[in-house]
N, C-alpha and C. Protein backbone atom coordinates (compact mmCIF):
# COMPACT_ATOMS: atom_id res chain seq x y z
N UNK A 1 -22.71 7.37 -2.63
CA UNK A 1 -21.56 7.31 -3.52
C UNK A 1 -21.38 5.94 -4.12
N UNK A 2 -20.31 5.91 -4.71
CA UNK A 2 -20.14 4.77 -5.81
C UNK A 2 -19.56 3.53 -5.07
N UNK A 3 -19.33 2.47 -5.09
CA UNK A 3 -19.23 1.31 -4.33
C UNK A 3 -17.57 1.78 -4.42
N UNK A 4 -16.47 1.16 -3.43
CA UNK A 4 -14.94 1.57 -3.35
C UNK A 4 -14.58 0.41 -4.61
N UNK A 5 -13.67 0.37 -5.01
CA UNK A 5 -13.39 -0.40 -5.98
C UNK A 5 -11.79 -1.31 -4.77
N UNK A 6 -11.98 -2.20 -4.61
CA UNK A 6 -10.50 -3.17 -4.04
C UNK A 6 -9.28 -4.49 -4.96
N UNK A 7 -8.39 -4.12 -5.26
CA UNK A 7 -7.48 -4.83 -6.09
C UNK A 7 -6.55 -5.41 -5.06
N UNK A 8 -5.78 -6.40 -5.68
CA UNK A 8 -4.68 -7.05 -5.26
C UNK A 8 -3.90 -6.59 -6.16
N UNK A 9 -2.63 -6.09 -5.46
CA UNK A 9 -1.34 -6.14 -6.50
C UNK A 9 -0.01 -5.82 -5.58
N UNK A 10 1.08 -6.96 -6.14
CA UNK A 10 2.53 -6.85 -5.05
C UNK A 10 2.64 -7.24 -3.90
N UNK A 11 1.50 -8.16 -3.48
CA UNK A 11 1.34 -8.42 -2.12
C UNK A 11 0.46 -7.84 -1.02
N UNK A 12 -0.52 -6.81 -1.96
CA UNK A 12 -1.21 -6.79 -0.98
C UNK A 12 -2.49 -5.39 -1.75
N UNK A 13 -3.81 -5.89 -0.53
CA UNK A 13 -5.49 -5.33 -0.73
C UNK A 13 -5.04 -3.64 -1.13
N UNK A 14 -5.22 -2.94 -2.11
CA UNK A 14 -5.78 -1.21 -2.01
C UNK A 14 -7.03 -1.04 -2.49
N UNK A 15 -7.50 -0.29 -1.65
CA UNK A 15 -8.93 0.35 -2.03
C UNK A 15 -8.68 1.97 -2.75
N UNK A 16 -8.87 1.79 -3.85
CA UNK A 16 -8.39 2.90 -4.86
C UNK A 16 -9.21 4.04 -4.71
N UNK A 17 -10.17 4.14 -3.58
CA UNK A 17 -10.67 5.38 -2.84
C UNK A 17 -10.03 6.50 -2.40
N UNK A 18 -9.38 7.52 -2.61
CA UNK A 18 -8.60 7.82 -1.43
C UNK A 18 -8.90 9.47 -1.09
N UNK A 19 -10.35 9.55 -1.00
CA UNK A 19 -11.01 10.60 -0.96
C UNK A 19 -11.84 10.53 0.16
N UNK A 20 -11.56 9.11 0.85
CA UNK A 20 -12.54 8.84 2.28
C UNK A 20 -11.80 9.02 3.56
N UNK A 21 -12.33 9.02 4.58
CA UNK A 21 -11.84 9.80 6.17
C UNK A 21 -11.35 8.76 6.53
N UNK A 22 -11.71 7.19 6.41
CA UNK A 22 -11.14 5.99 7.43
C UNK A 22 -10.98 4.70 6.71
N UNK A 23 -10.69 3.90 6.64
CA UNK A 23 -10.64 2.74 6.15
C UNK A 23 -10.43 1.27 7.60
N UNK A 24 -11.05 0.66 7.03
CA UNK A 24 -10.70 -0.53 8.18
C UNK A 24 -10.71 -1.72 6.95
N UNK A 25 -10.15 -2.83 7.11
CA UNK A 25 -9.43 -3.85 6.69
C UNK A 25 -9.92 -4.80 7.53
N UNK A 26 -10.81 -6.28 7.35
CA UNK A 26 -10.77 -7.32 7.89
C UNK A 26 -11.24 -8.37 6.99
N UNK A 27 -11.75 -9.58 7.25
CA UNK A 27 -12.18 -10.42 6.14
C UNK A 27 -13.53 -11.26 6.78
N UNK A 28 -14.13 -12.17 5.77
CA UNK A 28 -15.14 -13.27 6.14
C UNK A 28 -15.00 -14.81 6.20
N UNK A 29 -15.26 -15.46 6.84
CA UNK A 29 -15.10 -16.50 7.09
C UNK A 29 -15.90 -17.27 5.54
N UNK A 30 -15.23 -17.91 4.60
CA UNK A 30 -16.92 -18.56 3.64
C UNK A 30 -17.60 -19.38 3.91
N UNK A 31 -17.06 -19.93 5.19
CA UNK A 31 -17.93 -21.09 6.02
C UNK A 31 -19.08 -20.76 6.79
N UNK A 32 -18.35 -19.69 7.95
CA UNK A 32 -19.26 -19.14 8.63
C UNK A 32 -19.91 -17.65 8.09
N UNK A 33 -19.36 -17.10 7.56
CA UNK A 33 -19.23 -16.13 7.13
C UNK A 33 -19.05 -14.51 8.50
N UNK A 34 -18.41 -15.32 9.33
CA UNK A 34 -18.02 -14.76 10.61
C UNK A 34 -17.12 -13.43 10.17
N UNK A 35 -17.40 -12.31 10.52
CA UNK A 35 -16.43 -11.33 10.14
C UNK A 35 -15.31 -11.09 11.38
N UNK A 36 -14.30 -11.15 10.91
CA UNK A 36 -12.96 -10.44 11.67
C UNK A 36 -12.37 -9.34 11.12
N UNK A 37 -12.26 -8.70 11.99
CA UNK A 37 -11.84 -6.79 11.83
C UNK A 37 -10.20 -7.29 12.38
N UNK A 38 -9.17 -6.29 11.39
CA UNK A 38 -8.07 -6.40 10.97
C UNK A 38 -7.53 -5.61 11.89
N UNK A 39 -7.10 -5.61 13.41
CA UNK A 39 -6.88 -4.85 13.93
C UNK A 39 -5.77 -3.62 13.81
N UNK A 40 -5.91 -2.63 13.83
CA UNK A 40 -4.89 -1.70 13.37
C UNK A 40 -4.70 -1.91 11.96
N UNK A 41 -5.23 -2.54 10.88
CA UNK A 41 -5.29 -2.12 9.32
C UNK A 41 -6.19 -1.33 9.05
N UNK A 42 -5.73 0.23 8.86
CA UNK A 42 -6.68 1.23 8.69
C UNK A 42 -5.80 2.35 7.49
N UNK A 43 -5.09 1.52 6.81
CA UNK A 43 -4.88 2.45 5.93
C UNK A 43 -5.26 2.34 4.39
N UNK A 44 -4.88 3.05 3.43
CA UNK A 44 -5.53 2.47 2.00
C UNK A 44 -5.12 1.38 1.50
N UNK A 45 -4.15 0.63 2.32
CA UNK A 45 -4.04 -0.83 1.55
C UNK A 45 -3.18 -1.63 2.91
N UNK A 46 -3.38 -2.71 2.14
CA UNK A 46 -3.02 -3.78 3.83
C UNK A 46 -2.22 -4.77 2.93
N UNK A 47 -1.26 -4.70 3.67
CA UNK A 47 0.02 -5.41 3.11
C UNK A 47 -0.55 -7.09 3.67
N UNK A 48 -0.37 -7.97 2.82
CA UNK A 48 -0.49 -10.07 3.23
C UNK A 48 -0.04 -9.99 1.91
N UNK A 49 1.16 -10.92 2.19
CA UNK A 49 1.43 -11.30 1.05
C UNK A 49 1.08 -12.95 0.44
N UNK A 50 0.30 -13.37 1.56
CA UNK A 50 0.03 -14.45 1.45
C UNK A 50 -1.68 -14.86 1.89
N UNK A 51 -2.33 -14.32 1.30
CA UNK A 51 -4.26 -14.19 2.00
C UNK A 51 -4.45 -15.39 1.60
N UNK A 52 -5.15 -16.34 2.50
CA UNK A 52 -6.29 -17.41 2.61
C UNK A 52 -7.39 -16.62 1.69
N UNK A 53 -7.11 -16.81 0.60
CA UNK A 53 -8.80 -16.71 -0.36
C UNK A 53 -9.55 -17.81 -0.12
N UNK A 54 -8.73 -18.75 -0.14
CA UNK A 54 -9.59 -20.09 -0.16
C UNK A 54 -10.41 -20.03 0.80
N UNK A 55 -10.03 -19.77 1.90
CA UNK A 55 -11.57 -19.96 3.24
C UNK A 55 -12.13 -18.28 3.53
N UNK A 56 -11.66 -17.02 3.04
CA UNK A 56 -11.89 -16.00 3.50
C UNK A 56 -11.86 -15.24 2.19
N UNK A 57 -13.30 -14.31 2.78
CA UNK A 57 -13.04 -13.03 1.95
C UNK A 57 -12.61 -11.61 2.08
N UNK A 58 -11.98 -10.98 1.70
CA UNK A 58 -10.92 -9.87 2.55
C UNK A 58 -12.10 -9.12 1.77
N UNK A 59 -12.36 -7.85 2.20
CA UNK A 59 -12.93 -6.23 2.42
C UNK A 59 -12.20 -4.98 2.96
N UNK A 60 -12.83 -4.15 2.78
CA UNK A 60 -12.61 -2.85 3.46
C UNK A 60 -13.85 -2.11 4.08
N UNK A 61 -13.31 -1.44 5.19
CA UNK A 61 -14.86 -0.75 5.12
C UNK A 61 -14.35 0.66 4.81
N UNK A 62 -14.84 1.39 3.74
CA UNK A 62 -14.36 2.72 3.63
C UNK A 62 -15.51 3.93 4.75
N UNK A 63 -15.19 4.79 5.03
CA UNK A 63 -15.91 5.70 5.78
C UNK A 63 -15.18 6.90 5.16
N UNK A 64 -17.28 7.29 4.80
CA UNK A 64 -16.64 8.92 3.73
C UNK A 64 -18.16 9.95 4.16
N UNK A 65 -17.24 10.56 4.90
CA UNK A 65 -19.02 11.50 5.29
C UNK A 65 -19.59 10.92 6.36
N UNK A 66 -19.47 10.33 7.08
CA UNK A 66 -20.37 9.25 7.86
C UNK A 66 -20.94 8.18 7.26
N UNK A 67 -20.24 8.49 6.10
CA UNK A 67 -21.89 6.90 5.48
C UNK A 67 -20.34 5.88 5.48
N UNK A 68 -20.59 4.55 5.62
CA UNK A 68 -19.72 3.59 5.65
C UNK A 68 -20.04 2.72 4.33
N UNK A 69 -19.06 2.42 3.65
CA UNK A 69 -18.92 1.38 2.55
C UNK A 69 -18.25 0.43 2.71
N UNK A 70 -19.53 -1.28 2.38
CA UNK A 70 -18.02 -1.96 2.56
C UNK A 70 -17.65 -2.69 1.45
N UNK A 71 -16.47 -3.18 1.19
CA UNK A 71 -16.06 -2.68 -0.60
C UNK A 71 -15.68 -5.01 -0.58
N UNK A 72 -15.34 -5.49 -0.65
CA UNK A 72 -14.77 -6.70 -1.07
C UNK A 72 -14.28 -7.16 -2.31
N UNK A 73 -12.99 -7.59 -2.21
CA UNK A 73 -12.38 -7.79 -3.08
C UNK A 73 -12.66 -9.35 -3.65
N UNK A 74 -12.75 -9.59 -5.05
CA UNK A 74 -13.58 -10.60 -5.42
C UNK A 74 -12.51 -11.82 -6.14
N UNK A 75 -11.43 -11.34 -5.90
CA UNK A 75 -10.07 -12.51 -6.12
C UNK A 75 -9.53 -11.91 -7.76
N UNK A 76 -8.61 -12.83 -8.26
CA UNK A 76 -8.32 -12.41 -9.61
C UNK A 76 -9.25 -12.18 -10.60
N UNK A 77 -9.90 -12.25 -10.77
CA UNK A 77 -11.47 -12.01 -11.43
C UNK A 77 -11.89 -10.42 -11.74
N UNK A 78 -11.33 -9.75 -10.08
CA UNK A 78 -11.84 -8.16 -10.07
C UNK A 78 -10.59 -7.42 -10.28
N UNK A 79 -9.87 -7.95 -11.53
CA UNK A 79 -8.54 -6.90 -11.90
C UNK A 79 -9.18 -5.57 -12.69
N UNK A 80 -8.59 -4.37 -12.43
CA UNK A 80 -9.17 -3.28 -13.07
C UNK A 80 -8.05 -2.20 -13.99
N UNK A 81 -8.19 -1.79 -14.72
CA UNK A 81 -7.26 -1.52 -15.19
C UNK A 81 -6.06 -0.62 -14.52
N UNK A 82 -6.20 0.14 -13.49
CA UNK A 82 -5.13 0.43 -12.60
C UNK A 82 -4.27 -0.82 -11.99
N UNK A 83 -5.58 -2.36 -11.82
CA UNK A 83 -4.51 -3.07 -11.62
C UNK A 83 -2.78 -3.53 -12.33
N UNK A 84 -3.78 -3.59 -14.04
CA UNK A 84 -2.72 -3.66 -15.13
C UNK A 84 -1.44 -2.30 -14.61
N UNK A 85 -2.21 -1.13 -15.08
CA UNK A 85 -1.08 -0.18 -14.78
C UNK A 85 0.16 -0.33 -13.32
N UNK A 86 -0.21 -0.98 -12.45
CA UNK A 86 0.63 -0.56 -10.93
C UNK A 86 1.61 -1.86 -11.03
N UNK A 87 1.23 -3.08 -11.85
CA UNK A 87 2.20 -3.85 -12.81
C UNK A 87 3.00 -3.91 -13.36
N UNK A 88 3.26 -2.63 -13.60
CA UNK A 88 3.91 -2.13 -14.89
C UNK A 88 5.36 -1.04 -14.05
N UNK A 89 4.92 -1.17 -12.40
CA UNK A 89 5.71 -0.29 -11.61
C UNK A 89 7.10 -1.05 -10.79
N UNK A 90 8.20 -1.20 -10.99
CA UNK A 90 8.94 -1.53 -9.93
C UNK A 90 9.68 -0.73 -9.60
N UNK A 91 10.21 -0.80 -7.98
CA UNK A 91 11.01 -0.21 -7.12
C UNK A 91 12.19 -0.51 -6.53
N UNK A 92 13.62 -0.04 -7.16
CA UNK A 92 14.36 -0.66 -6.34
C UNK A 92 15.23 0.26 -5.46
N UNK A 93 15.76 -0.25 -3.92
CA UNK A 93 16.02 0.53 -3.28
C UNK A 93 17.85 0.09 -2.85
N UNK A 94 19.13 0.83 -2.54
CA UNK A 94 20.35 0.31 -2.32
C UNK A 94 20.80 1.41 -1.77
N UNK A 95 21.57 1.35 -0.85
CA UNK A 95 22.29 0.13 -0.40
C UNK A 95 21.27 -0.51 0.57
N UNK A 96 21.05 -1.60 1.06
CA UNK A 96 20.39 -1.99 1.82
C UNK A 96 20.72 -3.60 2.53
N UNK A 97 21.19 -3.30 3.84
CA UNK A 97 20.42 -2.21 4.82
C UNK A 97 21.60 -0.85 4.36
N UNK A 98 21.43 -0.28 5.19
CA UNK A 98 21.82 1.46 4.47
C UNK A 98 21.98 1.80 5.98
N UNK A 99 23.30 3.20 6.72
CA UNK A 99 23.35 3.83 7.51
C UNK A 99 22.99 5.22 7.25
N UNK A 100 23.01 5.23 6.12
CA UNK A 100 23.25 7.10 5.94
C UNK A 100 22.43 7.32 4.90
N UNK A 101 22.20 6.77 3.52
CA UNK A 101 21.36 7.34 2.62
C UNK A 101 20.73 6.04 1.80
N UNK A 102 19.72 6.08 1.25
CA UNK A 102 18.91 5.64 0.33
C UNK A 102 18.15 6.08 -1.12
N UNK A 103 19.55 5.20 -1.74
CA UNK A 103 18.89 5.36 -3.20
C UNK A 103 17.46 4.68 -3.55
N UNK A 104 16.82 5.20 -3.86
CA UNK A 104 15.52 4.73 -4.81
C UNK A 104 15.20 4.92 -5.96
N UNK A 105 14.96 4.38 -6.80
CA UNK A 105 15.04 4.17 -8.68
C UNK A 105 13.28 3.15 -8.55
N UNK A 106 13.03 4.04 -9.56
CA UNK A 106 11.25 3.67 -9.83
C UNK A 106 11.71 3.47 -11.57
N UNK A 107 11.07 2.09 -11.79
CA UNK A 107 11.32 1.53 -12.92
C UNK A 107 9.33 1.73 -13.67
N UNK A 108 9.36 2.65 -14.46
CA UNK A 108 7.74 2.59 -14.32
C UNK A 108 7.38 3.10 -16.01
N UNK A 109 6.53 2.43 -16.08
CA UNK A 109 6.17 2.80 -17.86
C UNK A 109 4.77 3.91 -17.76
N UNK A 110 4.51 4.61 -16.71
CA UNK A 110 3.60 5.56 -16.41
C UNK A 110 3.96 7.07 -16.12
N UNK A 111 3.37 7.67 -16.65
CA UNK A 111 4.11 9.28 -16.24
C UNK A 111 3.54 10.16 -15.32
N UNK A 112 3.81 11.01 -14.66
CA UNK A 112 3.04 11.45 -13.60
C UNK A 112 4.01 11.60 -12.67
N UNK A 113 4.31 12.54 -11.86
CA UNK A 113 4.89 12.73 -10.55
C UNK A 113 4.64 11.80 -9.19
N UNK A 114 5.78 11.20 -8.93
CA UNK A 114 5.92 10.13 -7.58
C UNK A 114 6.05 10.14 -6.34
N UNK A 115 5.57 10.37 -5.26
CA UNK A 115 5.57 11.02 -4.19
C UNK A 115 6.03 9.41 -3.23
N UNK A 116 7.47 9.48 -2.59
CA UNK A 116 7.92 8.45 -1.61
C UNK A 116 7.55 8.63 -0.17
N UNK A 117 6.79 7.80 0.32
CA UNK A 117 6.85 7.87 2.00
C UNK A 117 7.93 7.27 2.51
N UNK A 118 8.41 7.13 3.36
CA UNK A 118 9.08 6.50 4.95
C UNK A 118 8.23 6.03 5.71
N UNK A 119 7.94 5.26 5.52
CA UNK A 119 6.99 4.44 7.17
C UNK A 119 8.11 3.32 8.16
N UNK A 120 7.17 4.18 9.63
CA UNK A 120 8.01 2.63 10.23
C UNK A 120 7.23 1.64 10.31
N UNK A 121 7.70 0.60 11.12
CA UNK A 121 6.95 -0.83 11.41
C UNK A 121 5.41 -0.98 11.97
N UNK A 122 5.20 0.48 12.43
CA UNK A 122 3.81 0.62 12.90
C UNK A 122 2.77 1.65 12.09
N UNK A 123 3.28 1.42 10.70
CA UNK A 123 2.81 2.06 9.45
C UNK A 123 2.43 3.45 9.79
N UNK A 124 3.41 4.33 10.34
CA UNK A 124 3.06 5.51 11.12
C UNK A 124 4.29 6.63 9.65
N UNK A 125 3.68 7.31 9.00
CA UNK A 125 5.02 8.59 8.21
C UNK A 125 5.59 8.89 9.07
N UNK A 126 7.14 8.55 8.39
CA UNK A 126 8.01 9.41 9.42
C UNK A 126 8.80 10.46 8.78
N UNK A 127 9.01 10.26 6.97
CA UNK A 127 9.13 11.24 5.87
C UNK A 127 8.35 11.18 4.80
N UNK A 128 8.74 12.30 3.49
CA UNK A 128 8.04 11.84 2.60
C UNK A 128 8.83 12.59 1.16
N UNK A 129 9.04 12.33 0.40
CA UNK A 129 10.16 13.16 -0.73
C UNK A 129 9.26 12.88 -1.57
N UNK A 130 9.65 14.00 -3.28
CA UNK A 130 9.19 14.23 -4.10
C UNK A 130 9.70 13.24 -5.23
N UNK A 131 9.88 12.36 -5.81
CA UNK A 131 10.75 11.50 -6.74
C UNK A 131 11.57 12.80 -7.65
N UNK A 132 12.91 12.73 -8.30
CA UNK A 132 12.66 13.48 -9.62
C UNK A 132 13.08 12.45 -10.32
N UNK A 133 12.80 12.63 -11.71
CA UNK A 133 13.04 11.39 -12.90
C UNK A 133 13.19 10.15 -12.57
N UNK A 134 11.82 9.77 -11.19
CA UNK A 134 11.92 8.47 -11.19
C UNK A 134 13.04 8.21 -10.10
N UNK A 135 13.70 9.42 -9.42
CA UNK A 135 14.58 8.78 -8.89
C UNK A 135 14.82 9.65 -7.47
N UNK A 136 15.28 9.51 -6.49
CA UNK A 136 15.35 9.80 -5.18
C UNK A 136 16.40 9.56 -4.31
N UNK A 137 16.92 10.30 -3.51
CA UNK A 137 18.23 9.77 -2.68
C UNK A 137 17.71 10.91 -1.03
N UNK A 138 17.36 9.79 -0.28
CA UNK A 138 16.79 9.99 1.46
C UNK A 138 17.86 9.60 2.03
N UNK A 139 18.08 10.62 2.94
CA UNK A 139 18.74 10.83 4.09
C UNK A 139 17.99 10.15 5.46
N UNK A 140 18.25 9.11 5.70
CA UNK A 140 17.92 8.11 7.00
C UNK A 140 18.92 8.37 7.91
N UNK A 141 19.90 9.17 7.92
CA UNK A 141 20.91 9.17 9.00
C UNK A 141 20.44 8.94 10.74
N UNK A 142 19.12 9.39 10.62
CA UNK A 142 18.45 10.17 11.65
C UNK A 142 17.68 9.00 12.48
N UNK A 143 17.19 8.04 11.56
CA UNK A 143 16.17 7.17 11.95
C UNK A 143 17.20 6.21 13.07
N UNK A 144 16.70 5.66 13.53
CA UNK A 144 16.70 4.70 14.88
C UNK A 144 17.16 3.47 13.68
N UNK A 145 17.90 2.60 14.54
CA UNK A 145 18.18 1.13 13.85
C UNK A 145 17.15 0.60 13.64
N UNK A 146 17.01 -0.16 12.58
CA UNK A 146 15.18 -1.31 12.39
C UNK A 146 15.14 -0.98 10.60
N UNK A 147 13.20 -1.62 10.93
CA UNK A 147 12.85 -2.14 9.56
C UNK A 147 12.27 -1.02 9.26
N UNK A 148 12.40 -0.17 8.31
CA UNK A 148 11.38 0.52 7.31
C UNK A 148 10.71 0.30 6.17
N UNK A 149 9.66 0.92 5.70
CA UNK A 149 9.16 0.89 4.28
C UNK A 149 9.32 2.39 3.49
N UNK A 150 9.31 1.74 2.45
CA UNK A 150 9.34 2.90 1.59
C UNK A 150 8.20 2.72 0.55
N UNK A 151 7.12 3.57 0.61
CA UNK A 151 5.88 3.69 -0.32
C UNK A 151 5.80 4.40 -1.65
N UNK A 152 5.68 4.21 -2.75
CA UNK A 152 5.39 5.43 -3.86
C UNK A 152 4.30 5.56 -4.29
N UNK A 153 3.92 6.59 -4.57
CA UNK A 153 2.52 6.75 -4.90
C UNK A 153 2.32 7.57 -6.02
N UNK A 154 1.41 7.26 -6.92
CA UNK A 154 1.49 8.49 -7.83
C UNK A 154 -0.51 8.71 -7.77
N UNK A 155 -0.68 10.27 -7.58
CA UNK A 155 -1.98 10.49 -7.67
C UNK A 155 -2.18 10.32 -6.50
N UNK A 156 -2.04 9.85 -5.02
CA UNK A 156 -2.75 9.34 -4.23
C UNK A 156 -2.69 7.66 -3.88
N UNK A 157 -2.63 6.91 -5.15
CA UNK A 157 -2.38 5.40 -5.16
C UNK A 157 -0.92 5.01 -5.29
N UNK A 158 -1.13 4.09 -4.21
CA UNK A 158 0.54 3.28 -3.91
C UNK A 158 0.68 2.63 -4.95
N UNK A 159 1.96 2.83 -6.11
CA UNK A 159 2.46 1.94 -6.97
C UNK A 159 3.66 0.97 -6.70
N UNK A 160 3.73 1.26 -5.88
CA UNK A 160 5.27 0.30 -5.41
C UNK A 160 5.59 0.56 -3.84
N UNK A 161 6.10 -0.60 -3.60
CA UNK A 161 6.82 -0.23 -2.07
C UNK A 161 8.24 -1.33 -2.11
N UNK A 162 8.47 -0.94 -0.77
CA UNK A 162 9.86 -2.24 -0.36
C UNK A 162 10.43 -1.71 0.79
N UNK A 163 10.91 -2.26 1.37
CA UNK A 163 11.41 -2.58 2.85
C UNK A 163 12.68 -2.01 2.89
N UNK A 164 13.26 -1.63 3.66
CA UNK A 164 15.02 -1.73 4.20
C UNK A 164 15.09 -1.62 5.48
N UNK A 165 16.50 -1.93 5.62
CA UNK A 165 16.73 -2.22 6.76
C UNK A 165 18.42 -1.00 7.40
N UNK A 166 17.75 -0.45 8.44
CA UNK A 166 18.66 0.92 8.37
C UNK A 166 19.42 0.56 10.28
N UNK A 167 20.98 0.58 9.47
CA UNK A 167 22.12 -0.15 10.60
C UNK A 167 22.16 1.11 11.91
């Protein structure tokens, strides 16, 4: 198959694959070129909002079929045009922190149906809603006190995320 394609955008690596069984996340040393595996980053994108390019090169390894790919992201240089598009996406979420419900409003110049996750802190789904017109209102009553994320995706690829914090 075709090499994975890997972007930066919003803070953090996606591998715009999302037709493969596994993903792993780690980087290279450019000195040594020593590889470190990202422990527990195994999903289609790995949140740093702050990557050492300067001494390291971040990758993925995609796994599709058994055959393993490993994809590296090549810094601002390897923008692709989904990068432009997921640019073009913001998310805002209120009240926050929030006891009982969460508004979400997707500010986005792209059309296509938006699909929101719930993740907790151990990037595990714990919901997932349909956007309509860009817009969404989740019932968190349920969840435990702490930090969540909220993911959107359109197609499969994360266009936006953001955090709250639920009392």
């Amino acid at each position: 198959g075709a090499q994975p394609n890997v972007i930066y955008s919003f803070g953090e690596f996606i591998c715009l694959e999302n037709d493969v069984t596994s993903y792993q996340w780690g980087y290279d040393n450019k000195q040594t070129l020593d590889s470190t595996i990202l422990v527990g980053q195994i999903n289609q994108s790995y949140a740093n909002s702050n990557p050492d390019t300067v001494h390291n090169y971040y990758w993925v390894i995609a796994n599709q079929g058994g055959c393993q790919r490993k994809a590296y992201y090549n810094g601002p240089l390897a923008t692709t045009g989904v990068a432009a598009v997921s640019n073009s996406t913001d998310v805002k979420i209120y009240p926050n922190p929030t006891s009982d419900y969460l508004n979400v409003d997707i500010t986005t110049t792209i059309d296509g149906k938006v699909q929101i996750e719930v993740m907790d802190m151990l990037g595990q789904k714990i919901g997932e809603t349909a956007a309509m017109n860009n817009k969404a209102l989740i019932d968190v009553s349920k969840l435990a006190s702490g930090c969540y994320f909220i993911n959107c995706y359109r197609e499969g690829i994360k266009i936006a995320g953001a955090k709250f914090i639920k009392n």
